[in-house]
Protein backbone atom coordinates (compact mmCIF):
# COMPACT_ATOMS: atom_id res chain seq x y z
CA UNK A 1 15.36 -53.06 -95.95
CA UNK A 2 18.97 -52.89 -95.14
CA UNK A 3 21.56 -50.70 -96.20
CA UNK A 4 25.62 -50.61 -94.97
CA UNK A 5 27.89 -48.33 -96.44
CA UNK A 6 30.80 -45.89 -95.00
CA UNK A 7 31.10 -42.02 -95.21
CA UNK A 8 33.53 -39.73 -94.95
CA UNK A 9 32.82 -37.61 -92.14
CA UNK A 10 32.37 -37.66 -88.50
CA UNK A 11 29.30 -38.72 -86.40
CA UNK A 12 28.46 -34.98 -85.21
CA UNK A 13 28.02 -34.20 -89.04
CA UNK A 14 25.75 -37.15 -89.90
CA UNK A 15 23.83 -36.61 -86.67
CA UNK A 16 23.21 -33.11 -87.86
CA UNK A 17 21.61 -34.30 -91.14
CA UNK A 18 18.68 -35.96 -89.21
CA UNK A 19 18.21 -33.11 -86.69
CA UNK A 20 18.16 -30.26 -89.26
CA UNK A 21 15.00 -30.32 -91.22
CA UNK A 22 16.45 -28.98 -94.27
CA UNK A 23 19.46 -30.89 -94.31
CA UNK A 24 17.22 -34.33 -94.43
CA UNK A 25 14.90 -32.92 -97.15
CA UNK A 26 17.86 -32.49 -98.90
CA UNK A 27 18.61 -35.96 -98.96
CA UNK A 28 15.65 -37.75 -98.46
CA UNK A 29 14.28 -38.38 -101.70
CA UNK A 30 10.43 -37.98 -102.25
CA UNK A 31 10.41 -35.77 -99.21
CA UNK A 32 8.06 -32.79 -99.89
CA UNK A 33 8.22 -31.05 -96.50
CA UNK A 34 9.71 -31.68 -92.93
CA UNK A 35 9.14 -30.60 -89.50
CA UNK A 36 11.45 -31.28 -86.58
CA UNK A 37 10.57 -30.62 -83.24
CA UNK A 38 13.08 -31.00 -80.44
CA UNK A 39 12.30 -32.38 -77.23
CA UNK A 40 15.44 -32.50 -75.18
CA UNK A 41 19.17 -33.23 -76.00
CA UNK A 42 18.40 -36.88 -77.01
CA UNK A 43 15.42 -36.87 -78.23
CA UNK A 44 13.49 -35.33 -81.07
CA UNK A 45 10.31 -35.92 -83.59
CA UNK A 46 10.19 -35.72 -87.08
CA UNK A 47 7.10 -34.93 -89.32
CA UNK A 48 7.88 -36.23 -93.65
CA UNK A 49 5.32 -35.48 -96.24
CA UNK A 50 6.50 -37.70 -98.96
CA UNK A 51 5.15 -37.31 -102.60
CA UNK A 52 5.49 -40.78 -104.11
CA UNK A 53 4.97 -40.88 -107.94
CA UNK A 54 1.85 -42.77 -109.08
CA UNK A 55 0.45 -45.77 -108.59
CA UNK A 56 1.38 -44.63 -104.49
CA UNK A 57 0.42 -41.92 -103.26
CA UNK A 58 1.34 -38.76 -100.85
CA UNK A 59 2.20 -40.52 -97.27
CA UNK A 60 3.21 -39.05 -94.31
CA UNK A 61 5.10 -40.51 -91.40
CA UNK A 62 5.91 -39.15 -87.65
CA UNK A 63 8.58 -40.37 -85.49
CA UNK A 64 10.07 -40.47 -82.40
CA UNK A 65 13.82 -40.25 -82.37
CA UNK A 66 16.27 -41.20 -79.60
CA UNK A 67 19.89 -40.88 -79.72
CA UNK A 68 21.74 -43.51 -77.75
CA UNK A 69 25.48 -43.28 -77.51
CA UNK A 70 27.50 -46.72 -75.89
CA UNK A 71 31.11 -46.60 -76.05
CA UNK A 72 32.09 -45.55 -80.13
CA UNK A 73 28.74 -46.30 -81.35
CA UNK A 74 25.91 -43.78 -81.75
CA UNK A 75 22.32 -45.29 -82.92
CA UNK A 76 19.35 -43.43 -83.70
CA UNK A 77 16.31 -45.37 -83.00
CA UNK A 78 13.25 -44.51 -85.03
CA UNK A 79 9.42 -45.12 -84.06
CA UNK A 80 6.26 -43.95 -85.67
CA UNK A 81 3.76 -41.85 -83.63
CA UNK A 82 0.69 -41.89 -85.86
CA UNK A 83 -1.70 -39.97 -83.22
CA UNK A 84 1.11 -37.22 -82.22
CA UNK A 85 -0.10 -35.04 -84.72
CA UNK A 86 -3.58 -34.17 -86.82
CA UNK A 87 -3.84 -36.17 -90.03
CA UNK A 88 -3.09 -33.79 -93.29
CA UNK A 89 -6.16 -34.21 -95.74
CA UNK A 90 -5.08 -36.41 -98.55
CA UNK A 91 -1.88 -37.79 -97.36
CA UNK A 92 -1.83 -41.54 -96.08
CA UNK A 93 -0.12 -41.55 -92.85
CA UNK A 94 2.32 -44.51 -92.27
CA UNK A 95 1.41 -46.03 -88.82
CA UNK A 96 4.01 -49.14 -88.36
CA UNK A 97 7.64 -47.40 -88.90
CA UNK A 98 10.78 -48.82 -87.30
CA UNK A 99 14.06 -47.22 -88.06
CA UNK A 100 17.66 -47.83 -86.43
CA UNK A 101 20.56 -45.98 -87.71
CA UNK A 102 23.89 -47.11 -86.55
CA UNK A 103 27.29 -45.32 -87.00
CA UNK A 104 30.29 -46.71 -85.43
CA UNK A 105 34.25 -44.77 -85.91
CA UNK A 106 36.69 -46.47 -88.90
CA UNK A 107 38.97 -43.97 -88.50
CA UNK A 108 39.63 -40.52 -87.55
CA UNK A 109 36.82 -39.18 -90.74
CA UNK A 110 35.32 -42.16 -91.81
CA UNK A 111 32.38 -43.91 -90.15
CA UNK A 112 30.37 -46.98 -90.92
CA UNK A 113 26.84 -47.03 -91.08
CA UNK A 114 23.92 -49.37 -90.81
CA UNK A 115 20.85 -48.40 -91.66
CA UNK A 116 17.69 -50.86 -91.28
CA UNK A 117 13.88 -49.81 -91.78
CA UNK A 118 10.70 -51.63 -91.68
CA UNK A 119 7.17 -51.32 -91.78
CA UNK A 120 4.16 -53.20 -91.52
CA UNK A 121 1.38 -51.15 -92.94
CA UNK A 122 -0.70 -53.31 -95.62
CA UNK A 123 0.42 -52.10 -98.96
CA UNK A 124 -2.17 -50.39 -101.11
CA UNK A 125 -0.55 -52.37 -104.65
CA UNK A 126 0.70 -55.77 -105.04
CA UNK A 127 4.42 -55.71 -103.74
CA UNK A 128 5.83 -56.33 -106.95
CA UNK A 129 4.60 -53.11 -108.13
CA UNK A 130 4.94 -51.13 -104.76
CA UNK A 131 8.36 -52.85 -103.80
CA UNK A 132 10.54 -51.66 -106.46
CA UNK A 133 9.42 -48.05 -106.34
CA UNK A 134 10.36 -47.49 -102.42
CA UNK A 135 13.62 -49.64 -103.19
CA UNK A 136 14.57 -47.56 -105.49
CA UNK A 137 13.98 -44.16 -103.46
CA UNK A 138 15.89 -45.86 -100.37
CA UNK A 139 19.06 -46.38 -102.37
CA UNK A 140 18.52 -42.83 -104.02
CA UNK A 141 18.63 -41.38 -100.21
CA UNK A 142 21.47 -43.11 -99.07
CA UNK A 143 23.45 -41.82 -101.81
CA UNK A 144 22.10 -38.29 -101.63
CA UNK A 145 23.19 -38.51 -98.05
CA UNK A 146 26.72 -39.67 -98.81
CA UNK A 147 27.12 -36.68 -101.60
CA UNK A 148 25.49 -34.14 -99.05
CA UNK A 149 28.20 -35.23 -96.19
């Protein structure tokens, strides 16, 4: 999935929403709970319980996330780490998660973003009853994100 859109703000301010655990559960819809644990300046993981409605069910997802700056553009690169932390008891931990978040300067408040995600875990339901529901929840997020900034 792909997303662009612009928001209003600076890119300390959106960098803050991914490195605050509250802020992104704020905004990240169908997140139950979130962990961040910093590692160093640059880099960071992230632990999501999501609580998907039914016919999917609870997932988790860890990643590892690096913030590369070059020039006016700041990315966040997204990977999953499956094995970096024990397995929660009925939650279906995502395994195959790649995430890039781009935000480059359109003026003096107002930055463009691109947002990309895939993954490549084997989905549990046909796609055309899976595929609509995490749509839907991506679109949702981006929005809550814009009307949190």
């Amino acid at each position: 999935m792909k997303a662009e859109f612009i928001l209003n703000t600076d890119i300390p301010t959106v960098i803050a929403q991914f490195r605050n655990a509250r802020n992104l559960i704020q905004w990240s819809v169908a997140a139950e709970t979130c962990e961040i644990y910093p590692e160093a300046d640059n880099t960071w993981e992230t632990y999501i319980c999501f609580d998907f409605p039914w016919p999917l069910r609870s997932r988790d997802l860890i990643t590892q996330n690096e913030l590369r700056v070059s020039g006016d553009t700041t990315v966040i690169l997204m990977n999953s780490i499956p094995q970096s932390r024990p397995k929660v008891t009925g939650n279906k931990r995502i395994s195959s998660y790649q995430a890039i978040w781009r935000f480059t300067p359109v003026s003096k408040k107002r930055i463009r973003v691109v947002h990309m995600v895939v993954t490549y875990d084997p989905p549990e339901f046909p796609r055309v009853l899976a595929d609509p529901i995490i749509q839907n929840k991506f679109i949702t997020s981006v929005e809550r994100l814009r009307q949190q900034i």
